[in-house]
Protein backbone atom coordinates (compact mmCIF):
# COMPACT_ATOMS: atom_id res chain seq x y z
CA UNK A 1 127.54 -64.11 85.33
CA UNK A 2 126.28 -66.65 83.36
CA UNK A 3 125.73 -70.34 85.21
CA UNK A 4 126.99 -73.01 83.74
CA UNK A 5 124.97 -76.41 82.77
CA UNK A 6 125.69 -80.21 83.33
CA UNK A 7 127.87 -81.63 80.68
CA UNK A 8 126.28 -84.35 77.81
CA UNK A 9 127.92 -87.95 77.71
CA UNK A 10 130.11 -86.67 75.06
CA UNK A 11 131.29 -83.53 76.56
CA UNK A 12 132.53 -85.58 79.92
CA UNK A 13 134.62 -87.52 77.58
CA UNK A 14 136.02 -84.40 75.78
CA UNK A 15 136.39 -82.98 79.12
CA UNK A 16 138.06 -86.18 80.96
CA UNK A 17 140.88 -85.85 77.70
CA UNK A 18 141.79 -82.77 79.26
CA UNK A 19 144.94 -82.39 81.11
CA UNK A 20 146.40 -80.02 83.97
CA UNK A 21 150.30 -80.77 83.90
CA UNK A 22 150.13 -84.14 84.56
CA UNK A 23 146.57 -84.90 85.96
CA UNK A 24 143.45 -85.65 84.05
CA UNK A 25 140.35 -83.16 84.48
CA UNK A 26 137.19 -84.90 86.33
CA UNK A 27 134.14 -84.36 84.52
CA UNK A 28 131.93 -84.35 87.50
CA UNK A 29 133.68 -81.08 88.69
CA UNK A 30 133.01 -79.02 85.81
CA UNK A 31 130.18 -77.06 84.21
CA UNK A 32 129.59 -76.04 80.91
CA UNK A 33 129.48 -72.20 80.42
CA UNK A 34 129.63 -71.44 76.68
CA UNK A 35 130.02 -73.60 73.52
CA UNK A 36 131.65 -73.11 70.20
CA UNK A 37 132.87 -74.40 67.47
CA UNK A 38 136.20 -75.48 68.65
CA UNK A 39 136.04 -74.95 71.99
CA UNK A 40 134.22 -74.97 75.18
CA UNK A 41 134.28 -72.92 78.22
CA UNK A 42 134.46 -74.78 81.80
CA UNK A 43 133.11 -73.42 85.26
CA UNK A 44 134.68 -75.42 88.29
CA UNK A 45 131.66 -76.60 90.49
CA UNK A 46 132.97 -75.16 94.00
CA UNK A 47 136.26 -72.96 93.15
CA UNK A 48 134.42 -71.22 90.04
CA UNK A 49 137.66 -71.09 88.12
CA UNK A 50 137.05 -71.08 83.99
CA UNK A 51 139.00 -72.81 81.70
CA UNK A 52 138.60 -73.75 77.97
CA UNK A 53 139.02 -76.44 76.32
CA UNK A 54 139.60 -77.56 73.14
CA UNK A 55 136.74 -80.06 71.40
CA UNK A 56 138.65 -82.07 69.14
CA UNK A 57 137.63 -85.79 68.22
């Protein structure tokens, strides 16, 4: 499996906009495993869940 890396400054932002029903995603819990044009893939820190995002600005 591939490990994930820390996030840039812009990323955490991107990430923070994220939302999980009605909570915001914390930045400082999630890794970044793969980038692409539109999207990103997440790796939680402890639980190792993935998740995708969308990178829209």
């Amino acid at each position: 499996m591939k490990q994930g890396k820390r996030p840039t400054r812009k990323q955490k932002e991107l990430i923070g906009q994220q939302k999980i029903g009605n909570q915001f995603l914390n930045p400082d819990k999630w890794l970044v495993r793969q980038l692409s044009r539109n999207d990103m893939l997440l790796i939680h820190r402890v639980s190792g869940k993935t998740r995708k995002a969308r990178m829209v600005d």
